[in-house]
Protein backbone atom coordinates (compact mmCIF):
# COMPACT_ATOMS: atom_id res chain seq x y z
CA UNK A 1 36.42 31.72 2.12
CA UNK A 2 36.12 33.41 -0.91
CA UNK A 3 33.64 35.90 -1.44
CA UNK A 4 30.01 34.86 -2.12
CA UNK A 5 27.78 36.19 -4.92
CA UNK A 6 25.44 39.11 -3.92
CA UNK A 7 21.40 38.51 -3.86
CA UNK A 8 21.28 41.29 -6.05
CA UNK A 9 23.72 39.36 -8.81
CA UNK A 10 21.61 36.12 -8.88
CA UNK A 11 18.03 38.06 -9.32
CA UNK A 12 17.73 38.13 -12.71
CA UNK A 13 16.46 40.41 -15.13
CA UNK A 14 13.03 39.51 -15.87
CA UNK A 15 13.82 40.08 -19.63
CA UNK A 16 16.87 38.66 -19.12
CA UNK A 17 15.15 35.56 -17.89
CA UNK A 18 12.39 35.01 -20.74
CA UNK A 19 15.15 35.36 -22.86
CA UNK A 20 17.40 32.98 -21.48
CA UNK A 21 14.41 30.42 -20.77
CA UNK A 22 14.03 30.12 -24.50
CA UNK A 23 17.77 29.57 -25.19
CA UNK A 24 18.13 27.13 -23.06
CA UNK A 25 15.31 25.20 -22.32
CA UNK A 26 15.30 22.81 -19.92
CA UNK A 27 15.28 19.35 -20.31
CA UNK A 28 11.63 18.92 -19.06
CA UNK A 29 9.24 21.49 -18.46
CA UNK A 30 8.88 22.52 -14.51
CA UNK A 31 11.48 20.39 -13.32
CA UNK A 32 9.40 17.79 -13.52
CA UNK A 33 11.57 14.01 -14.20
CA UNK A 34 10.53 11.18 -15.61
CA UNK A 35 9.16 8.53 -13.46
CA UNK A 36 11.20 5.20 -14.65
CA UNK A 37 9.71 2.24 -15.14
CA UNK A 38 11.50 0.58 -12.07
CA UNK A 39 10.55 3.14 -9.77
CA UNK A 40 6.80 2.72 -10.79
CA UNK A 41 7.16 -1.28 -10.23
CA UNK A 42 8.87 -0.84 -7.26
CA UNK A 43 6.26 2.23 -5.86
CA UNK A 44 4.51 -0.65 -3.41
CA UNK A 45 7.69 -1.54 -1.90
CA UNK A 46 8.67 2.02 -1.14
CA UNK A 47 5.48 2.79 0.18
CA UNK A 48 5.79 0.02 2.80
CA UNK A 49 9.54 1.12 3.41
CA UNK A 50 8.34 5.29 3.72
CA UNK A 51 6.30 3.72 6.92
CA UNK A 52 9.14 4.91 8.82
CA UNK A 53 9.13 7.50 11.16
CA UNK A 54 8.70 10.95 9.43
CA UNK A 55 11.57 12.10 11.46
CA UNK A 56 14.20 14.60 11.33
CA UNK A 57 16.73 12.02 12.43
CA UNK A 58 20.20 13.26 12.05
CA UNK A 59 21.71 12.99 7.99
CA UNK A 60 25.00 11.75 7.07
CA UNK A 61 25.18 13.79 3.48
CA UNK A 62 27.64 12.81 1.04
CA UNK A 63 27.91 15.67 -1.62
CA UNK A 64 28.99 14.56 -4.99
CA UNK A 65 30.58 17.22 -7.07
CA UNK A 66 31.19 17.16 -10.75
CA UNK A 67 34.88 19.43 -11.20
CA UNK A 68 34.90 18.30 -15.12
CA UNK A 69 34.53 21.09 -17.63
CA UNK A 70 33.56 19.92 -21.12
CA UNK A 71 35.09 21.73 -24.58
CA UNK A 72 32.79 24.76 -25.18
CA UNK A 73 31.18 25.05 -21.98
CA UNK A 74 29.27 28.04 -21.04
CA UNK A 75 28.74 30.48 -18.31
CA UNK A 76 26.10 31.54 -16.02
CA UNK A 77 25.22 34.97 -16.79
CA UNK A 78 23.70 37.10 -14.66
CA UNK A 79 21.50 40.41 -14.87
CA UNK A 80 23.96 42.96 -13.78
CA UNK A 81 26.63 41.65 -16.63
CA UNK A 82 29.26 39.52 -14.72
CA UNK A 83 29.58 35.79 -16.10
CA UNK A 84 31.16 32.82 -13.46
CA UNK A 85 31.82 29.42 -14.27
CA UNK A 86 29.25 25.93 -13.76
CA UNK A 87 32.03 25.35 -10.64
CA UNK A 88 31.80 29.05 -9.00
CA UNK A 89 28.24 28.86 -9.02
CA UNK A 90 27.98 25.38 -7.08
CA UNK A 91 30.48 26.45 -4.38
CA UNK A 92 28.02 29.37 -3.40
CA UNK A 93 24.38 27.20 -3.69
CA UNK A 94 26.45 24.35 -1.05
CA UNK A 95 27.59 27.31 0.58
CA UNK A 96 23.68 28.45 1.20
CA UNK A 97 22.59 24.75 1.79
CA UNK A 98 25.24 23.83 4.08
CA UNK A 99 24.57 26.61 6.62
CA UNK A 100 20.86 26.54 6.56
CA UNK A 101 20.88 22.48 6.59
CA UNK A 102 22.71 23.08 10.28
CA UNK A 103 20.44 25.56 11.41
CA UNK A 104 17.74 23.29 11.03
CA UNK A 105 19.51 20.57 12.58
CA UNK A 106 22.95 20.87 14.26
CA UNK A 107 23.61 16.92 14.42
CA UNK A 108 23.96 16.92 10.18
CA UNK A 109 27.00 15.27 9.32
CA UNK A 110 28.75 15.82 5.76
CA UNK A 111 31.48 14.17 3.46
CA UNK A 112 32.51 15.19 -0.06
CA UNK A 113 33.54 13.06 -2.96
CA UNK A 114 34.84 15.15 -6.15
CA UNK A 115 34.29 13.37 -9.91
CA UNK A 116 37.40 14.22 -11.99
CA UNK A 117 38.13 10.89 -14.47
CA UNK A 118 37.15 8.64 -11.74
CA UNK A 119 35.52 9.75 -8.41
CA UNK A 120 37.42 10.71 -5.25
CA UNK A 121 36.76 10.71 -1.59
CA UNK A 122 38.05 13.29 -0.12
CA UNK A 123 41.03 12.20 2.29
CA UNK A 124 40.67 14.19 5.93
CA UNK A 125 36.53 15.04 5.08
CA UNK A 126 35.49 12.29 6.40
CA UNK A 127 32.05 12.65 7.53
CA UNK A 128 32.07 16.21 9.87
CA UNK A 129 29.20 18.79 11.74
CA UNK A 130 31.68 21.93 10.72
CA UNK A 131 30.74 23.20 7.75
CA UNK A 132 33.50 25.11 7.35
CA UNK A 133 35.91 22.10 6.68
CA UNK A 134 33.57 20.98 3.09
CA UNK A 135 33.83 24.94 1.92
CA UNK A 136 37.15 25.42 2.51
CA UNK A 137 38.07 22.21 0.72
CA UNK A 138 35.79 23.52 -2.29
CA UNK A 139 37.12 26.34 -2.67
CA UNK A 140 40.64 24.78 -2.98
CA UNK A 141 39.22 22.88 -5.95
CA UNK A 142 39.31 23.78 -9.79
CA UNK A 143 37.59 22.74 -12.57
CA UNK A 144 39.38 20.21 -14.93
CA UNK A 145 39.20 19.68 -18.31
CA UNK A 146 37.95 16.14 -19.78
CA UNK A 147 36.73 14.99 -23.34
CA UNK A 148 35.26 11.09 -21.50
CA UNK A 149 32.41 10.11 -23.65
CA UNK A 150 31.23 7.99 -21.20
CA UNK A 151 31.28 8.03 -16.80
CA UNK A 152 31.22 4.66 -14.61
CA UNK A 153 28.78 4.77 -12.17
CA UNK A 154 29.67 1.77 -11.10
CA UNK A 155 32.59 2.47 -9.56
CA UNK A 156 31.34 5.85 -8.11
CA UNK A 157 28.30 3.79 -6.01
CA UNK A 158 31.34 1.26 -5.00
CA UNK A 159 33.40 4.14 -2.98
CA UNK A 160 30.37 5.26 -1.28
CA UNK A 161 29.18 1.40 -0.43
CA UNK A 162 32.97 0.86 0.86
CA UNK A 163 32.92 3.97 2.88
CA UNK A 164 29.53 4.38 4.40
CA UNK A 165 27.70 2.05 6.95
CA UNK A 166 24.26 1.75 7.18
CA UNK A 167 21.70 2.04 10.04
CA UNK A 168 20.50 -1.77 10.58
CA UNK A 169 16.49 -2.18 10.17
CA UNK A 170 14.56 -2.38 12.93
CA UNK A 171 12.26 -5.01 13.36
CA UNK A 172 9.43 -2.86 12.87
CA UNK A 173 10.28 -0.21 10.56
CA UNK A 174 6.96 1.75 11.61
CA UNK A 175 7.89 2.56 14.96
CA UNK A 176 11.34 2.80 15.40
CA UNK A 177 13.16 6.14 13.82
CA UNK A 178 16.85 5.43 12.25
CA UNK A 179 19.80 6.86 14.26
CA UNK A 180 20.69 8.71 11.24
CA UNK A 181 19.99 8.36 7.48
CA UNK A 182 22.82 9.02 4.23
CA UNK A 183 21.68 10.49 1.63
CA UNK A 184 24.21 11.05 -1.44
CA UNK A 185 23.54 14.59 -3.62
CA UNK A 186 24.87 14.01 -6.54
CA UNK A 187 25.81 17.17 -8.38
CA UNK A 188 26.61 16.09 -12.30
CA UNK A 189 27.64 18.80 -14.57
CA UNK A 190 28.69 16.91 -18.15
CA UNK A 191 26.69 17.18 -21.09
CA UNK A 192 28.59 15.11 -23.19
CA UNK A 193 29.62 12.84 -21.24
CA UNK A 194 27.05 9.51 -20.43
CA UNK A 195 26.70 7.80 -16.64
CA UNK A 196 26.71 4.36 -17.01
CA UNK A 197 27.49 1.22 -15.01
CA UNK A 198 30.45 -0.42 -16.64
CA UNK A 199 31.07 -2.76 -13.72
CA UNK A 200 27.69 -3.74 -12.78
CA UNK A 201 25.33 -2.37 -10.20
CA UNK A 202 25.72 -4.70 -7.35
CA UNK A 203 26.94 -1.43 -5.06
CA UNK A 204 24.12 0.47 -6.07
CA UNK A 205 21.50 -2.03 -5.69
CA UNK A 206 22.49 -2.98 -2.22
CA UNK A 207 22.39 1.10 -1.57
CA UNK A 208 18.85 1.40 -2.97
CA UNK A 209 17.18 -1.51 -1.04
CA UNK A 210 17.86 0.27 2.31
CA UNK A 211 15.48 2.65 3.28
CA UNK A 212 17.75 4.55 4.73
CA UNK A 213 19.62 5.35 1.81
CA UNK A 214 18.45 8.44 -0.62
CA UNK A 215 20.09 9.28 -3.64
CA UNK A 216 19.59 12.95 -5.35
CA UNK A 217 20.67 14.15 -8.11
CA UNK A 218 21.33 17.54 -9.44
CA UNK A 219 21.60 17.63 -13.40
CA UNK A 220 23.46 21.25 -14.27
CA UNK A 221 23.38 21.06 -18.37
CA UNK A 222 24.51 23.43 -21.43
CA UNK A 223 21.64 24.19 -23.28
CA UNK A 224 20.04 21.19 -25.09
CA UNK A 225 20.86 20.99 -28.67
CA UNK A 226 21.29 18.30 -31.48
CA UNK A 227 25.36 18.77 -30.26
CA UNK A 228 24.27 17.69 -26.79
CA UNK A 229 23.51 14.66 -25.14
CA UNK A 230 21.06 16.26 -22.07
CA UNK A 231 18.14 14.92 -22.55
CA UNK A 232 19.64 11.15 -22.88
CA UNK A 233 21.49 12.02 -19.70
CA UNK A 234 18.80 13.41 -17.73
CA UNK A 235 16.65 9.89 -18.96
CA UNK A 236 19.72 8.16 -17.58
CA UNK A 237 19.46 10.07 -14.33
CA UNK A 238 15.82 9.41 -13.71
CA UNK A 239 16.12 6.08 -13.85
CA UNK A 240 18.96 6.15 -11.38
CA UNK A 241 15.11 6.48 -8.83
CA UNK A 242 14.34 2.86 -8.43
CA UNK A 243 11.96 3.42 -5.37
CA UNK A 244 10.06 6.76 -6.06
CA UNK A 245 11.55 8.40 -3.39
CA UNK A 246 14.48 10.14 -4.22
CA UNK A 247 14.45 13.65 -6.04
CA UNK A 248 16.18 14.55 -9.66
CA UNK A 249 16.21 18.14 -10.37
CA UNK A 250 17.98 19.65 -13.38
CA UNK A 251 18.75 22.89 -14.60
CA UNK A 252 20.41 25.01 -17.72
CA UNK A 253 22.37 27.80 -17.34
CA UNK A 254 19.93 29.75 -15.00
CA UNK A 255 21.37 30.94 -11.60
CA UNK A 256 18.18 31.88 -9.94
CA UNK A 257 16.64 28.16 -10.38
CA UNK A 258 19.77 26.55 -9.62
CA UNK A 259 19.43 28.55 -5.94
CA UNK A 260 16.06 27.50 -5.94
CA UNK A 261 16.76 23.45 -6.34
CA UNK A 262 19.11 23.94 -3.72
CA UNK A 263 16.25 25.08 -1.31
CA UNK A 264 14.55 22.42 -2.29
CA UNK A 265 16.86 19.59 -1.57
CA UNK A 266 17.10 20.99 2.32
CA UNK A 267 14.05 19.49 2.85
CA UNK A 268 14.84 15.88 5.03
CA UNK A 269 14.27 12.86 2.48
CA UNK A 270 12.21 11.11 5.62
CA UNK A 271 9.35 14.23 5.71
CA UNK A 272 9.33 15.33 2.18
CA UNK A 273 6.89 14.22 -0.06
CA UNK A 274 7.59 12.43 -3.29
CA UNK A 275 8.64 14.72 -6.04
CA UNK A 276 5.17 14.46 -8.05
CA UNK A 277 3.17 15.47 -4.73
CA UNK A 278 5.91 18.12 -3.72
CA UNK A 279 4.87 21.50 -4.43
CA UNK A 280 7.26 24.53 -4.03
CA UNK A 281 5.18 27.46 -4.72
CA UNK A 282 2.04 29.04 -2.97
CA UNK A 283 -1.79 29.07 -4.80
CA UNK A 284 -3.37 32.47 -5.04
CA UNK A 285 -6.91 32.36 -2.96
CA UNK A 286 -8.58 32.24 -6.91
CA UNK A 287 -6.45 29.41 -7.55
CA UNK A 288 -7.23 27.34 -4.16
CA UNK A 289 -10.84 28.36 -4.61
């Protein structure tokens, strides 16, 4: 495996980091999405769905991993002056999340599905417990150049419907824990190009209805300007949360907070809280006061 990025390299210059912040603002202020309108009319189903048992039950992850690099794109800089690519960046945060997910819980299963022009599941990475066998496929990957104005989620949701099978509901939802859950993180880099459902959303709607489906999303954009399309895409995105449940993080060029997002998706999507009740960083005794 190639070599990882120091701790030293991704702790950023203060400075640095007020600088940066300004050039490339995120989307939304403290990472905060926007609640679609279909996951606040759908909030009362979910709630009778989270009745499940707040269990770490074993997770069948599917990582979903943007390789296309857009005209123009940018590095991620970092305090001590070397620059690595969007790609190079993402191979070290799954590197950190895959390893502490299977400390937590050795029964963790994972499968990997790459998005060049159309997405791909990976042939032999089916889902596995090694860890090992999704980094060394990752690092055998490269980015690829594309100029799509537009990406079909519909046929992305239709691999993972074909290739996944779901726990079947118990009769009573509250006592009963799942054998295992699958969640999908989906890790889109374009900020050019648009999601959308060409096809239809049949796949994805049948996904969502489980509750023992979870889809999250990580959004890694260029900075938003009027030559962008982020903050349409991020919009997009959010409403990609039709139950409330599911967490959508984004992020600029910023490899400290991209580290930090992947801490926070190791939490298990069955004893999390919703994003708007999840805090991530500790009150001062003034503050609680």
């Amino acid at each position: 495996m190639a070599s990882t990025v120091d701790k030293k390299e991704i702790k950023e210059d203060s400075h640095k980091s007020e600088i940066s912040d300004k050039k490339e603002t995120c989307v939304y202020n403290k990472n905060e999405k926007k609640t679609s309108p279909k996951a606040v009319n759908g909030l009362e189903k979910a709630n009778l769905e989270r009745r499940v048992p707040r269990v770490n039950c074993k997770e069948r992850i599917v990582f979903i991993v943007d390789l296309c690099k857009e005209e123009n794109s940018t590095l991620f800089h970092l305090s001590e002056g070397s620059s690595y690519t969007y790609l190079y960046i993402i191979k070290r945060v799954l590197a950190l999340f895959l390893f502490n997910k299977k400390a937590i819980n050795p029964l963790h299963t994972f499968s990997l599905v790459i998005l060049q022009e159309t997405p791909v599941w990976v042939r032999y990475v089916d889902f596995t417990s090694n860890p090992k066998d999704i980094l060394n496929k990752l690092e055998s990957l490269e980015e690829m150049s594309s100029s799509s104005s537009s990406f079909d989620l519909s046929e992305l949701f239709g691999l993972i419907k074909s290739r996944i099978t779901l726990p079947s509901e118990s009769s009573d939802l509250t006592v009963t824990p799942p054998p295992y859950i699958i969640r999908a993180i989906f890790i889109y880099g374009r900020s050019l190009c648009v999601p959308q459902f060409l096809n239809g959303k049949e796949s994805y709607s049948e996904l969502m209805t489980s509750p023992y489906f979870f889809l999250d999303i990580l959004y890694v954009h260029e900075p938003p300007d009027d030559s962008t399309k982020c903050e349409g895409i991020f919009d997009l995105l959010c409403d990609l949360d039709s139950t409330g449940w599911n967490y959508i993080l984004e992020v600029g060029r910023n490899a400290t907070k991209l580290h930090n997002l992947g801490s926070i998706l190791l939490a298990h999507p069955l004893q999390r809280p919703s994003q708007k009740d999840a805090h991530h960083t500790l009150a001062t005794k003034e503050a609680a006061s």
